[in-house]
Protein backbone atom coordinates (compact mmCIF):
# COMPACT_ATOMS: atom_id res chain seq x y z
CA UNK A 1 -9.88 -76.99 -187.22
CA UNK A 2 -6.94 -75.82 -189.62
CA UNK A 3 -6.58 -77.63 -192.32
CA UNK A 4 -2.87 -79.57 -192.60
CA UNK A 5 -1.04 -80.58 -195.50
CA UNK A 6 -0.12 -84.63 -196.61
CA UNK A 7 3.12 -83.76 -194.87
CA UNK A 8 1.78 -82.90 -191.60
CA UNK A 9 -0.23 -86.03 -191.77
CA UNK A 10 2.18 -88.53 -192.39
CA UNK A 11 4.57 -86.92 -189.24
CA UNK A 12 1.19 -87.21 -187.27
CA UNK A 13 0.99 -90.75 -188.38
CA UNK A 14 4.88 -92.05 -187.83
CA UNK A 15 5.00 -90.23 -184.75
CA UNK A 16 2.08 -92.24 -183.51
CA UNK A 17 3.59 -95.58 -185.08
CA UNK A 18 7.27 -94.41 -183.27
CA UNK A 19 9.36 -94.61 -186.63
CA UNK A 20 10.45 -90.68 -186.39
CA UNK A 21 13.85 -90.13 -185.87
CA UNK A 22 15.00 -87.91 -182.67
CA UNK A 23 14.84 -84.69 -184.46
CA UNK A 24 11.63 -84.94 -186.13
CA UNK A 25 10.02 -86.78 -182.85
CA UNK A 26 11.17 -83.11 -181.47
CA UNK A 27 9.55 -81.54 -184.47
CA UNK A 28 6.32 -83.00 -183.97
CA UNK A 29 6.40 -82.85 -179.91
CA UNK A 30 7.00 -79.03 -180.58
CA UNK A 31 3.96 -78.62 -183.21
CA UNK A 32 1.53 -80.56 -180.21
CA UNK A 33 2.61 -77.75 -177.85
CA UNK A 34 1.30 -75.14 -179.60
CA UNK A 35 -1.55 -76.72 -181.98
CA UNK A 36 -4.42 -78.37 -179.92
CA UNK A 37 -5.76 -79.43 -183.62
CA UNK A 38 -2.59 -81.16 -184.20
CA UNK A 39 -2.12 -82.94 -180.86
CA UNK A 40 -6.09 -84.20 -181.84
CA UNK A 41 -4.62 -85.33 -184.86
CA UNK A 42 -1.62 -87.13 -183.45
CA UNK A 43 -4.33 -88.90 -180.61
CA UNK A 44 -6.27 -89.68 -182.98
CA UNK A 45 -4.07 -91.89 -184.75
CA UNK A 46 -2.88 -93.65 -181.57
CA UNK A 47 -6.11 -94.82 -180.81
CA UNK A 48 -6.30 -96.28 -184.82
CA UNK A 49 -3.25 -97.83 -184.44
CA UNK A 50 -3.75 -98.85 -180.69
CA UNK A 51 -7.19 -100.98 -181.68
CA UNK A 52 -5.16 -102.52 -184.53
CA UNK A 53 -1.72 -103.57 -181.25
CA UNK A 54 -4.92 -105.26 -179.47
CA UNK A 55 -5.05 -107.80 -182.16
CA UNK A 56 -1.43 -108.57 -182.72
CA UNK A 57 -0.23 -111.19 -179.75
CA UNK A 58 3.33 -111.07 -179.02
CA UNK A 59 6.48 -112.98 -180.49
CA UNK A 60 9.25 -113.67 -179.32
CA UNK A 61 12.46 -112.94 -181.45
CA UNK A 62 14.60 -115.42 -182.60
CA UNK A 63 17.81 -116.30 -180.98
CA UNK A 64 19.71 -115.15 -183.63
CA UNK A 65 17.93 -111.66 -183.82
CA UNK A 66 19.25 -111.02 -180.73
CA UNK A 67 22.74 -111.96 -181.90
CA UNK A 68 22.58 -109.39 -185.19
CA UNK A 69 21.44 -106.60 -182.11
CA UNK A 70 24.57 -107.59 -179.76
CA UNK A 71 26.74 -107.11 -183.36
CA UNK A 72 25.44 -103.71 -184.29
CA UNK A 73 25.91 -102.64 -180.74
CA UNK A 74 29.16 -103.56 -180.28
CA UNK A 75 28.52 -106.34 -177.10
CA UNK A 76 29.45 -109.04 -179.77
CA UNK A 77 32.88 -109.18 -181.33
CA UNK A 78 31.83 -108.44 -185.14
CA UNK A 79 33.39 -110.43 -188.07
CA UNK A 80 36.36 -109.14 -189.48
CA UNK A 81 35.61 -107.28 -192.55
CA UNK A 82 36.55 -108.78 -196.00
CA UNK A 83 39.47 -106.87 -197.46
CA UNK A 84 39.30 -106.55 -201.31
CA UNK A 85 42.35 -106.13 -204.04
CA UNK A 86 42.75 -102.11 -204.72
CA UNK A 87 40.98 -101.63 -208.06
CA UNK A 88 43.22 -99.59 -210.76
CA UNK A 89 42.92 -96.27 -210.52
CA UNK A 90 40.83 -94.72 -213.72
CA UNK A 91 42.80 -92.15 -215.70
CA UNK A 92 42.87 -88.45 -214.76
CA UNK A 93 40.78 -86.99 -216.78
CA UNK A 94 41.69 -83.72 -218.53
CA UNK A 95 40.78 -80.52 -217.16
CA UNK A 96 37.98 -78.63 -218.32
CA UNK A 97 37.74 -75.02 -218.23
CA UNK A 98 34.05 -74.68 -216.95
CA UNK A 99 32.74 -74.93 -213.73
CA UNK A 100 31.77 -78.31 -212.68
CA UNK A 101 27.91 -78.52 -211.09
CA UNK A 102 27.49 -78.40 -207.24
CA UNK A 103 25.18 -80.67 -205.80
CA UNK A 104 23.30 -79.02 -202.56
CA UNK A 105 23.68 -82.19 -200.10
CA UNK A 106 20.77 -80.44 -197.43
CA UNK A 107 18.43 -81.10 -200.84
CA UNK A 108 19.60 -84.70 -201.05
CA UNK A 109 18.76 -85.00 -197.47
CA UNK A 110 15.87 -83.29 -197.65
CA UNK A 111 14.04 -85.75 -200.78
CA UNK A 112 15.70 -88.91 -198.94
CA UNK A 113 13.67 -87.71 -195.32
CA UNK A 114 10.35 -87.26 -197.75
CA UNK A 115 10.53 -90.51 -199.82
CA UNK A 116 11.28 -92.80 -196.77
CA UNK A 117 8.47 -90.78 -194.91
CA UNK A 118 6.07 -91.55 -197.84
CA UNK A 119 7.20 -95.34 -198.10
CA UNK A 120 6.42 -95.68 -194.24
CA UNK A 121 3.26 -93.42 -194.84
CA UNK A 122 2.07 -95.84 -198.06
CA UNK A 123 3.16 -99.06 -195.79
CA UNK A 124 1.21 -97.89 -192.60
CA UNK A 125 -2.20 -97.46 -194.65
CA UNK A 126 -1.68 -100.39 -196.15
CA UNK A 127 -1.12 -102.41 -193.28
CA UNK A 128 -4.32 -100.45 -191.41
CA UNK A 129 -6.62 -101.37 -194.85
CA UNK A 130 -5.34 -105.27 -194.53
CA UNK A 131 -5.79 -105.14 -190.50
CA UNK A 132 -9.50 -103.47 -191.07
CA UNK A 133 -9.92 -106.18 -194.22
CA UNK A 134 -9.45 -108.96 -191.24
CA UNK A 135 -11.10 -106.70 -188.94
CA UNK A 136 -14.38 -107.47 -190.72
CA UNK A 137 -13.79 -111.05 -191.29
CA UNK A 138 -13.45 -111.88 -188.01
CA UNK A 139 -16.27 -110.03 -186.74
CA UNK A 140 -18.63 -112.09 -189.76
CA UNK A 141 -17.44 -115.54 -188.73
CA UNK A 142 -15.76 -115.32 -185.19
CA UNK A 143 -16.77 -112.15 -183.48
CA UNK A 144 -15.71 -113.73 -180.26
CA UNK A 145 -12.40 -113.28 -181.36
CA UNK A 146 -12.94 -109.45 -181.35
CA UNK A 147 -11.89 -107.16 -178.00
CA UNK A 148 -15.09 -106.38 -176.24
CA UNK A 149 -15.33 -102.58 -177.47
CA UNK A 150 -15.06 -103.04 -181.12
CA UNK A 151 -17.17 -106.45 -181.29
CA UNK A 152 -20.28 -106.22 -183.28
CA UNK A 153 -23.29 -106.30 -181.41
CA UNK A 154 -26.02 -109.65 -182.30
CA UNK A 155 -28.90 -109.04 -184.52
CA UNK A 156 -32.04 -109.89 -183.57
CA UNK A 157 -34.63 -111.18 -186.42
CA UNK A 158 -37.95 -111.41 -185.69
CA UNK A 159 -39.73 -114.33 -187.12
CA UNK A 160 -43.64 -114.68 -187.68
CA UNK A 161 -44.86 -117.96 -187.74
CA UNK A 162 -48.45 -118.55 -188.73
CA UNK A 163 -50.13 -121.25 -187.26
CA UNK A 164 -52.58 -122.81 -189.96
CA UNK A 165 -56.34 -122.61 -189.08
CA UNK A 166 -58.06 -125.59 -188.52
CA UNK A 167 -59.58 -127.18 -191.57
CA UNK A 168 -63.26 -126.22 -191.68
CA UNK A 169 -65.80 -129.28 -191.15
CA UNK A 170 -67.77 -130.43 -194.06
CA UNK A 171 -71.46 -130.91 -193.78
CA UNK A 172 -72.50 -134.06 -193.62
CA UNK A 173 -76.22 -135.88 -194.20
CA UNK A 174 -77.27 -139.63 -193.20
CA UNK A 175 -80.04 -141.55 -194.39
CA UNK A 176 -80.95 -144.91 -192.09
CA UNK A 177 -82.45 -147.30 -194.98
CA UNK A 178 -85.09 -149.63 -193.47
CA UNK A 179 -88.92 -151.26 -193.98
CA UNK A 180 -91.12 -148.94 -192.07
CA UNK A 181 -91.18 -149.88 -188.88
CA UNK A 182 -88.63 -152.15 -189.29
CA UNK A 183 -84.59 -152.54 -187.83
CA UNK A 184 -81.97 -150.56 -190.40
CA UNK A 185 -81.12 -152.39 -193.51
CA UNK A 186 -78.25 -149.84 -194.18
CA UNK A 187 -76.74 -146.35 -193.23
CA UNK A 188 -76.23 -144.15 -196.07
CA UNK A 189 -74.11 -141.00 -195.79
CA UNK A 190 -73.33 -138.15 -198.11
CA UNK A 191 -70.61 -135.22 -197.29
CA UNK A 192 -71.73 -131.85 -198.33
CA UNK A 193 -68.70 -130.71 -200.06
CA UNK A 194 -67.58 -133.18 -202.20
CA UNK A 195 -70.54 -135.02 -202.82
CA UNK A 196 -69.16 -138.36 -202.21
CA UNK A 197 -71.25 -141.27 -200.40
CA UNK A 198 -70.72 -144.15 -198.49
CA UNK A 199 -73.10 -147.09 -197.73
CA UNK A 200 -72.51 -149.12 -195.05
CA UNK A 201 -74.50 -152.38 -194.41
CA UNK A 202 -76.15 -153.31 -191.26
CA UNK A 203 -78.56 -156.02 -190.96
CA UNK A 204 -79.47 -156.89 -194.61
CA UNK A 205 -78.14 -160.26 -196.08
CA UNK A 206 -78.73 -160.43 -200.37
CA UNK A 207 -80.24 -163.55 -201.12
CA UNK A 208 -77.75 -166.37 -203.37
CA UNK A 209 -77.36 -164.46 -207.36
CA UNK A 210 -79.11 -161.60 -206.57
CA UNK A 211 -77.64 -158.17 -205.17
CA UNK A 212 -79.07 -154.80 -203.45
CA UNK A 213 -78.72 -151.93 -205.96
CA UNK A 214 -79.78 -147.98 -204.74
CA UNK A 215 -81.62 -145.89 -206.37
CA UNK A 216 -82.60 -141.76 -206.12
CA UNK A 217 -86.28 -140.73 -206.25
CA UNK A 218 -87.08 -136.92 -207.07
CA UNK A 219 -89.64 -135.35 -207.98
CA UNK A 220 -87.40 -133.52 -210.08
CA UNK A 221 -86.13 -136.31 -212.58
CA UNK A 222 -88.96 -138.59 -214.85
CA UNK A 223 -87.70 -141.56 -213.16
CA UNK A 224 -85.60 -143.40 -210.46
CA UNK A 225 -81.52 -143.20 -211.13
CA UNK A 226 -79.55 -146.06 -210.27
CA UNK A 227 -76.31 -145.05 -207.70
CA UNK A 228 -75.01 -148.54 -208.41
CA UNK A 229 -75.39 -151.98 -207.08
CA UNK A 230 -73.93 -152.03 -203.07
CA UNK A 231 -71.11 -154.49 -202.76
CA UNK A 232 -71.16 -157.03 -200.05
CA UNK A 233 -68.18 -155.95 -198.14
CA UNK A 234 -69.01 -153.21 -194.96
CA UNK A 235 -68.88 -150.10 -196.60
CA UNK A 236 -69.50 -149.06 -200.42
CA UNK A 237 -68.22 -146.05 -201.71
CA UNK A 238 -69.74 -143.87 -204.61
CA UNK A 239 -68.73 -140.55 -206.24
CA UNK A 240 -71.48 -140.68 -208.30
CA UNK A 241 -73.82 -137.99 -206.61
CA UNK A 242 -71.53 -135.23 -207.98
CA UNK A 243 -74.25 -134.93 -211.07
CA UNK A 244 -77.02 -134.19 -209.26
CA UNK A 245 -77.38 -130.28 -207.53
CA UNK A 246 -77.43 -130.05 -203.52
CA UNK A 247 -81.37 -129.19 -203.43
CA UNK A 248 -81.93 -132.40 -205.38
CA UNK A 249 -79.62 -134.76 -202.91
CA UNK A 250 -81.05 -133.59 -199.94
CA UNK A 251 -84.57 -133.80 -200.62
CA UNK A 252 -84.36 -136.91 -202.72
CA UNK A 253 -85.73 -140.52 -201.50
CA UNK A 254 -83.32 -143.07 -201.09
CA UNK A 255 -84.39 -146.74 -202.09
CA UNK A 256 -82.54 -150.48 -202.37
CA UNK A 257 -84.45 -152.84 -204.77
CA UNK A 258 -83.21 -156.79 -205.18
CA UNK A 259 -81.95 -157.11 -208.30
CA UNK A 260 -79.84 -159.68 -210.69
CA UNK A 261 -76.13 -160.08 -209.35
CA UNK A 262 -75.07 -157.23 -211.90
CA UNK A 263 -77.84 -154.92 -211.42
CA UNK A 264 -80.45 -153.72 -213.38
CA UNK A 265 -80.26 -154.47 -216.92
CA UNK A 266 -81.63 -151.35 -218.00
CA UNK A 267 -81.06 -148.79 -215.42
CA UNK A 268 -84.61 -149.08 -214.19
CA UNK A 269 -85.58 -150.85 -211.07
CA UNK A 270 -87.41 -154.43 -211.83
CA UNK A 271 -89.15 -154.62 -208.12
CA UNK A 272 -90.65 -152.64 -205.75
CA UNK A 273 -88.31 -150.99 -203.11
CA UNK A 274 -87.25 -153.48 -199.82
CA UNK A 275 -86.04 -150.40 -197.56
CA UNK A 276 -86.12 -146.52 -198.07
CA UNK A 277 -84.85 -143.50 -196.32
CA UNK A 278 -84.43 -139.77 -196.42
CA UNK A 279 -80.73 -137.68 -196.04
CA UNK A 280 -80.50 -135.70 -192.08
CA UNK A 281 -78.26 -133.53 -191.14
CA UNK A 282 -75.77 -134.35 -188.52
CA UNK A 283 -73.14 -132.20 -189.12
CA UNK A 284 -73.71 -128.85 -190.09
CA UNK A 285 -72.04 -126.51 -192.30
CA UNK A 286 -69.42 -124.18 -190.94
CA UNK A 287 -70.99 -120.54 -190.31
CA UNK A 288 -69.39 -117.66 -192.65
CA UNK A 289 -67.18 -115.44 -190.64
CA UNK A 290 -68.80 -112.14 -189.75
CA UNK A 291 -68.22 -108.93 -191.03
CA UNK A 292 -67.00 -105.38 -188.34
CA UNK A 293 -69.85 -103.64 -187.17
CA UNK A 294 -69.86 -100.50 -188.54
């Protein structure tokens, strides 16, 4: 393809737009016969400028539009000119013996045709750069607006959504505290993780001033610890194992002595043990997930 000069362009451009007059319409009509390149060129903008005519709706002209038209045609009577005072005529000046300059009237003409085609050049970009401006508005907010064949086509995003995983279980050990042989006194129960215990009371009644307190045996520590006196509500609740190592919790002996209504004065136990009981497991712990075979 040959390359063409701004000039050639801008013809290319105002033929396409229909502002040439007659004789350079025939100008550019008689370049498309014999350039393929340039008839490209003139197509080319047509279908620019033909996207941009799909988003202009029409209007109709004002009444007295059509009155100015009738004027400058001649179907209208136009007003009657307004006649002005002759203005005095300026001295003659004297003459001058050399030559006054001629002005070449087809160059006038000629830089008149090129700056009008350069202002309609300059105006038609700028109106394609504001029309392509709104182009891209409209197709970010209301792409519905948009003719089918230029509308931007929907995005899809894809989204991954993780479901959380079930919380894993906890093990969990229960001692049933009783006289041997006898109904349970109270349920004790300690959760794996945490360490935490709960006591909940069954069939034992404290008799008036006095109070059940528990105790842990091991054969690890010198003597029985104290895990507080039980309260006479349902349940009892005690963080207090959190000291003590798993091994030594689950193998320990569990033991409620009657004692004063605040306990033991001195932490140790001042009567023999009314019902004991040893930690099972009931629920176990969760299993580690398993590695690929290799």
């Amino acid at each position: 393809m040959m390359a063409y000069s701004e000039d050639h362009i801008a013809l290319a451009a105002e033929y396409a737009l229909g502002t040439l007059d007659a004789e350079e319409r025939a100008q550019v009509e008689t370049m498309m016969s014999v350039d393929k390149d340039f008839t490209a060129m003139v197509g080319a903008w047509e279908h620019k400028l033909g996207v941009l005519n799909q988003m202009v709706g029409s209007v109709e002209p004002r009444p007295e539009v059509w009155d100015k038209i009738r004027t400058a045609t001649g179907l209208a009577e136009p007003q009657a000119p307004l006649v002005l005072p002759d203005a005095p005529q300026p001295p003659v000046a004297p003459e001058v013996s050399e030559p006054a300059a001629v002005v070449d009237p087809s160059n006038v003409i000629r830089l008149s045709t090129e700056a009008r085609r350069w202002r309609n050049f300059a105006a038609l970009t700028t109106a394609i750069a504001a029309a392509l401006v709104a182009m891209i508005a409209v197709g970010v907010y209301q792409p519905d607006l948009l003719p089918e064949g230029i509308r931007p086509k929907p995005r899809t995003q894809v989204v991954e959504v993780k479901t959380p995983s079930a919380p894993t279980p906890s093990a969990q050990y229960v001692a049933v505290l009783q006289k041997e042989g006898g109904s349970p006194a109270f349920i004790l129960t300690v959760e794996g993780a945490t360490k935490n215990f709960w006591v909940r009371r069954v069939g034992a009644s404290a008799e008036p001033g006095k109070s059940f307190e528990l105790w842990l045996i091991s054969d690890k520590l010198q003597r029985p610890r104290s895990l507080g006196v039980i309260g006479n509500g349902d349940f009892t609740a005690r963080p207090v194992l959190a000291s003590y190592d798993t091994d030594t919790i689950n193998t320990a002996t569990y033991a409620v002595t009657i004692e004063q209504a605040d306990g033991s004065p001195d932490g140790k136990p001042t009567s023999a043990p009314v019902f004991t009981g040893k930690l099972i497991e009931t629920v176990p712990p969760a299993a580690p997930p398993h590695s690929p075979a290799r």
